[in-house]
Protein backbone atom coordinates (compact mmCIF):
# COMPACT_ATOMS: atom_id res chain seq x y z
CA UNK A 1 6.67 -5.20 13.44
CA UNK A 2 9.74 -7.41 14.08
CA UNK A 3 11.27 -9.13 11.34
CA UNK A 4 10.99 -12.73 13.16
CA UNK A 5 7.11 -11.54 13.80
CA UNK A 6 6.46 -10.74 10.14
CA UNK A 7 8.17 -14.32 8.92
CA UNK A 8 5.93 -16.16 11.19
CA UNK A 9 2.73 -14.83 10.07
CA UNK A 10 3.89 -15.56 6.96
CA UNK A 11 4.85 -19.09 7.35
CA UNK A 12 1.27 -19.83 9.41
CA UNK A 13 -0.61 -17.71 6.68
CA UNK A 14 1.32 -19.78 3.76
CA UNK A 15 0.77 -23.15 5.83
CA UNK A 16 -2.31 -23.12 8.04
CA UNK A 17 -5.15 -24.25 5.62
CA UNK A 18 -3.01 -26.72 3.58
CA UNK A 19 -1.28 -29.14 6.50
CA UNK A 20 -2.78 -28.31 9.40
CA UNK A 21 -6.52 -28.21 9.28
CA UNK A 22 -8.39 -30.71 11.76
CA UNK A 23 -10.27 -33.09 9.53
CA UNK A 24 -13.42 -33.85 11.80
CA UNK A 25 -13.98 -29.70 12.07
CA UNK A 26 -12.45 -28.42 8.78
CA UNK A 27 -10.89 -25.50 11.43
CA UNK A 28 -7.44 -24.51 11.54
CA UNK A 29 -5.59 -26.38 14.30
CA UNK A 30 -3.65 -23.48 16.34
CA UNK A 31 -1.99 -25.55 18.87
CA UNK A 32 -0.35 -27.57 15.67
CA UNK A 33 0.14 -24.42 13.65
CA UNK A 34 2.05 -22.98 17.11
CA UNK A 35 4.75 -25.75 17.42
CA UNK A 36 5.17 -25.78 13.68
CA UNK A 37 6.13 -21.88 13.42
CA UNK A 38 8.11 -22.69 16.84
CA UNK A 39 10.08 -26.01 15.43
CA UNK A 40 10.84 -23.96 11.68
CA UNK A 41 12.15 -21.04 13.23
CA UNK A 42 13.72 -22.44 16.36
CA UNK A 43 11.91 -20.72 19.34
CA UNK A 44 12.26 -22.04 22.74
CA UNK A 45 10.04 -23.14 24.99
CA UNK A 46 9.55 -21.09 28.35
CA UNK A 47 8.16 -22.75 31.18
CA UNK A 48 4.69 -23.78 29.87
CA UNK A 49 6.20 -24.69 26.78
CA UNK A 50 6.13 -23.21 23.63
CA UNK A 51 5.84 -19.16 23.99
CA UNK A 52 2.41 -17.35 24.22
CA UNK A 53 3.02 -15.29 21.71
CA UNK A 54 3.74 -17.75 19.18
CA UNK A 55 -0.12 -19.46 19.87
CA UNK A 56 -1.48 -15.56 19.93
CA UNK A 57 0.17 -15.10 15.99
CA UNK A 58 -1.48 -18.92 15.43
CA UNK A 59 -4.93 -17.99 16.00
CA UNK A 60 -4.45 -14.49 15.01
CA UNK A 61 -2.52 -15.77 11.44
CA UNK A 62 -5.17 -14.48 8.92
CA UNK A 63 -5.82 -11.28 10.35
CA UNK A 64 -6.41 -8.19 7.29
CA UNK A 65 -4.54 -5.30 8.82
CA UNK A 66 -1.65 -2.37 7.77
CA UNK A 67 0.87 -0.48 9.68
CA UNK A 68 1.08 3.11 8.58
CA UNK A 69 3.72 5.66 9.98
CA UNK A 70 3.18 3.33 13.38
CA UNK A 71 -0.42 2.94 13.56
CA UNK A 72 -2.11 0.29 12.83
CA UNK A 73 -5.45 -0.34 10.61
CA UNK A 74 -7.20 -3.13 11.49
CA UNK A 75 -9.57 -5.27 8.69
CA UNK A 76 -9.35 -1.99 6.13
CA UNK A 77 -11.73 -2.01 2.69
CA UNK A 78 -9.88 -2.51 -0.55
CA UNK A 79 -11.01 -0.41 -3.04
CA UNK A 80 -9.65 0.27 -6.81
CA UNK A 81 -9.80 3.73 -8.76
CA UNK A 82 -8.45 3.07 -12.27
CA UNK A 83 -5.12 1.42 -11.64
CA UNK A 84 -4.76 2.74 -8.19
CA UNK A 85 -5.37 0.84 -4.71
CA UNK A 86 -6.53 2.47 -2.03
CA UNK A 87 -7.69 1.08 1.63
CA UNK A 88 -10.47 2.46 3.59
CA UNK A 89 -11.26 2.48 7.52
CA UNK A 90 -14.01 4.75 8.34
CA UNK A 91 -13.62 8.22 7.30
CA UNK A 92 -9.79 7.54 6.44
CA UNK A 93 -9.00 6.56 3.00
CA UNK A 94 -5.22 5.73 1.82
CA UNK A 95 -3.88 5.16 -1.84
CA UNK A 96 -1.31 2.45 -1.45
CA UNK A 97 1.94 2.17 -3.89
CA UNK A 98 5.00 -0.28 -4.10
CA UNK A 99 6.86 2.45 -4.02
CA UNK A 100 7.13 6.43 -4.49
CA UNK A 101 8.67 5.60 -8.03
CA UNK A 102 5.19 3.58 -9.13
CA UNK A 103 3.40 6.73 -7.35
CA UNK A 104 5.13 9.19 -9.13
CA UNK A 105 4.46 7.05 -12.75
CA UNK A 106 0.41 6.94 -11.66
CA UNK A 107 0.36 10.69 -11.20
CA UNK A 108 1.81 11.37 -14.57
CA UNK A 109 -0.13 9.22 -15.99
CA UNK A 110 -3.24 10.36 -14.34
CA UNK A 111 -2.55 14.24 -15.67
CA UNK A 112 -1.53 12.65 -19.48
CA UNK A 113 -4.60 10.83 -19.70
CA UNK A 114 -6.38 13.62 -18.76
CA UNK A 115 -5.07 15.87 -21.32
CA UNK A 116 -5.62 13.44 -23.83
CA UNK A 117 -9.36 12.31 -23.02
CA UNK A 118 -10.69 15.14 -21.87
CA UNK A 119 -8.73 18.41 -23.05
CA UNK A 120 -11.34 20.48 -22.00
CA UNK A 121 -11.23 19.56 -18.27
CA UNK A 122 -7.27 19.79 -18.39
CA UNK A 123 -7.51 23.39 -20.18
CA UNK A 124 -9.91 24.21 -17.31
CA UNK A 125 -7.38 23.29 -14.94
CA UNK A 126 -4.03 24.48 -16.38
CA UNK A 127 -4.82 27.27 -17.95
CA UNK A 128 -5.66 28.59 -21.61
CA UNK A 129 -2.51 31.37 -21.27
CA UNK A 130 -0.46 28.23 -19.68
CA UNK A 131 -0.65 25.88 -22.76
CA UNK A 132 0.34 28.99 -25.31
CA UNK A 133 3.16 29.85 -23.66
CA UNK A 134 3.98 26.12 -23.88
CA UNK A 135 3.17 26.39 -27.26
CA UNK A 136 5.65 29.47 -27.50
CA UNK A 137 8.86 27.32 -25.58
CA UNK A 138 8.18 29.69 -22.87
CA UNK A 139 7.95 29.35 -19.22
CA UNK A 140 4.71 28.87 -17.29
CA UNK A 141 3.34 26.85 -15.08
CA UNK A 142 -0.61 26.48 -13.12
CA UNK A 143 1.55 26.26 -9.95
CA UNK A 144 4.61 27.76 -8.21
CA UNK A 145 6.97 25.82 -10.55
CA UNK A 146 7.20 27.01 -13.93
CA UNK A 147 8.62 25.01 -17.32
CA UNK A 148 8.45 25.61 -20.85
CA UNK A 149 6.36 22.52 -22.33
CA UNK A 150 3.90 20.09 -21.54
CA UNK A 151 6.33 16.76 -20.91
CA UNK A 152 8.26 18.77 -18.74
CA UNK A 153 5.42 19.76 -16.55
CA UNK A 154 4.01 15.98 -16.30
CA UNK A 155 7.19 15.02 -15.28
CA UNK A 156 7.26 17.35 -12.54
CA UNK A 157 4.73 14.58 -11.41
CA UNK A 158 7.24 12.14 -11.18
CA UNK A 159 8.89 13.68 -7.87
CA UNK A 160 5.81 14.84 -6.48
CA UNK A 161 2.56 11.83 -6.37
CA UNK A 162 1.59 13.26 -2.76
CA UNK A 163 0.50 16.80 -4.38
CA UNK A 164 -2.12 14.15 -6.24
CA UNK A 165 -2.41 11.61 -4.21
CA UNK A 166 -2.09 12.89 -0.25
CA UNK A 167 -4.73 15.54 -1.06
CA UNK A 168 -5.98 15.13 2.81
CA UNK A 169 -2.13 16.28 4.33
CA UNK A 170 0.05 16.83 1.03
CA UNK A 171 2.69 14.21 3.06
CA UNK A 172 3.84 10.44 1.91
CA UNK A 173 3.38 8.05 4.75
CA UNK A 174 5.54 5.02 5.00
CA UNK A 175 3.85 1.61 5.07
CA UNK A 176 5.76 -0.09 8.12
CA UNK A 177 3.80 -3.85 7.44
CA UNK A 178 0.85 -5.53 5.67
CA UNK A 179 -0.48 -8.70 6.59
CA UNK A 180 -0.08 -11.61 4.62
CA UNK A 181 -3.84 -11.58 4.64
CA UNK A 182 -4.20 -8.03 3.37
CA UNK A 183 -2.02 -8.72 1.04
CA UNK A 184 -3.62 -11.30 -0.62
CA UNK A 185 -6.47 -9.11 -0.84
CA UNK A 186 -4.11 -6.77 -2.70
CA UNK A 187 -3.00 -9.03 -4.98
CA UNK A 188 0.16 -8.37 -3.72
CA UNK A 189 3.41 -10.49 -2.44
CA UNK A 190 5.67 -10.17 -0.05
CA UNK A 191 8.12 -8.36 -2.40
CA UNK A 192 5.42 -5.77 -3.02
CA UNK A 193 4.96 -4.27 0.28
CA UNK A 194 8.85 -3.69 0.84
CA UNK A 195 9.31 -0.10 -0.28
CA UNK A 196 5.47 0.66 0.07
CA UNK A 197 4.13 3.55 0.51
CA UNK A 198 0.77 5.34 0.73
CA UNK A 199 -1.10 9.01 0.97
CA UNK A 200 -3.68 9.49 2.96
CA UNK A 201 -6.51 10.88 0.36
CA UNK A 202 -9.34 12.37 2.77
């Protein structure tokens, strides 16, 4: 997605419904949306006048769709899990962060409120012999890397959300756009969406 692209959809999806709905159908005028976006950003006109692909992002301005390492999801579910956002397209389902920073947060958190609200689960999970040797200042660990306490271990989480959250290829994908649509959907702005990231969970 070019940057002039992404700051036209932006302007039509900021500007359509306000100034330049028709007032007999209550529709979105296109052609008037068109050579606003064309005057405010300064695009020529070709020979018929004001580029095609200026009226294509006009009628196409409140489209719901993501780019995701390239590809693009068109008109994706929105679904929330606790405190995490994920979008949905047929069998594919992504959890979708601001960044890997506010990914690696909701994974610790995840595995902190699970050892607080439901210890039994957790100890099911980690390990009886795991927590003693915490217990002891030793080192142990449920997986490959080892520490010797409990904080240490959740922080682990902190530089690794996909082992939580990409449970369908273990990789972080990088969000390459979101619509202004989606993104009002997400509750998100602009802002949001510009270190983004998400994990493809099944």
């Amino acid at each position: 997605m070019e940057k002039e692209e992404a700051a036209i959809r932006q302007f039509m999806y900021d500007n359509a419904w306000n100034d330049y709905r028709d007032d007999a159908t209550g529709e979105v005028n296109y052609t008037l949306l068109a050579e606003a976006a064309a005057e405010e950003f300064d695009i020529p006109e070709d020979s018929d006048g004001i580029p095609d692909y200026v009226y294509d992002l006009a009628v196409d301005f409140d489209r719901s769709f993501i780019i995701i390492d390239g590809e693009e999801i068109d008109d994706p579910e929105v679904n929330t899990y606790g405190d995490v956002l994920s979008i949905r397209k047929g069998e594919r389902e992504y959890n979708l962060f601001r960044s890997r920073k506010e990914a690696g947060e909701a994974a610790r958190e995840y595995w902190e409120d699970l050892a607080e609200n439901d210890p039994s689960e957790f100890i099911a999970i980690v390990g009886e012999d795991t927590l003693v040797q915490w217990a002891l200042g030793r080192y142990a660990g449920p997986g490959s890397t080892t520490v010797n306490s409990l904080e240490d271990w959740l922080d682990l989480w902190l530089d690794t959300p996909e082992e939580e959250f990409a449970r369908y290829d273990g990789t972080e994908s990088t969000v390459d756009y979101i619509s202004p649509a989606l993104l009002n959907e997400l509750d998100w702005d602009e802002s949001d969406a510009e270190e983004a990231v998400a994990y493809r969970h099944n």
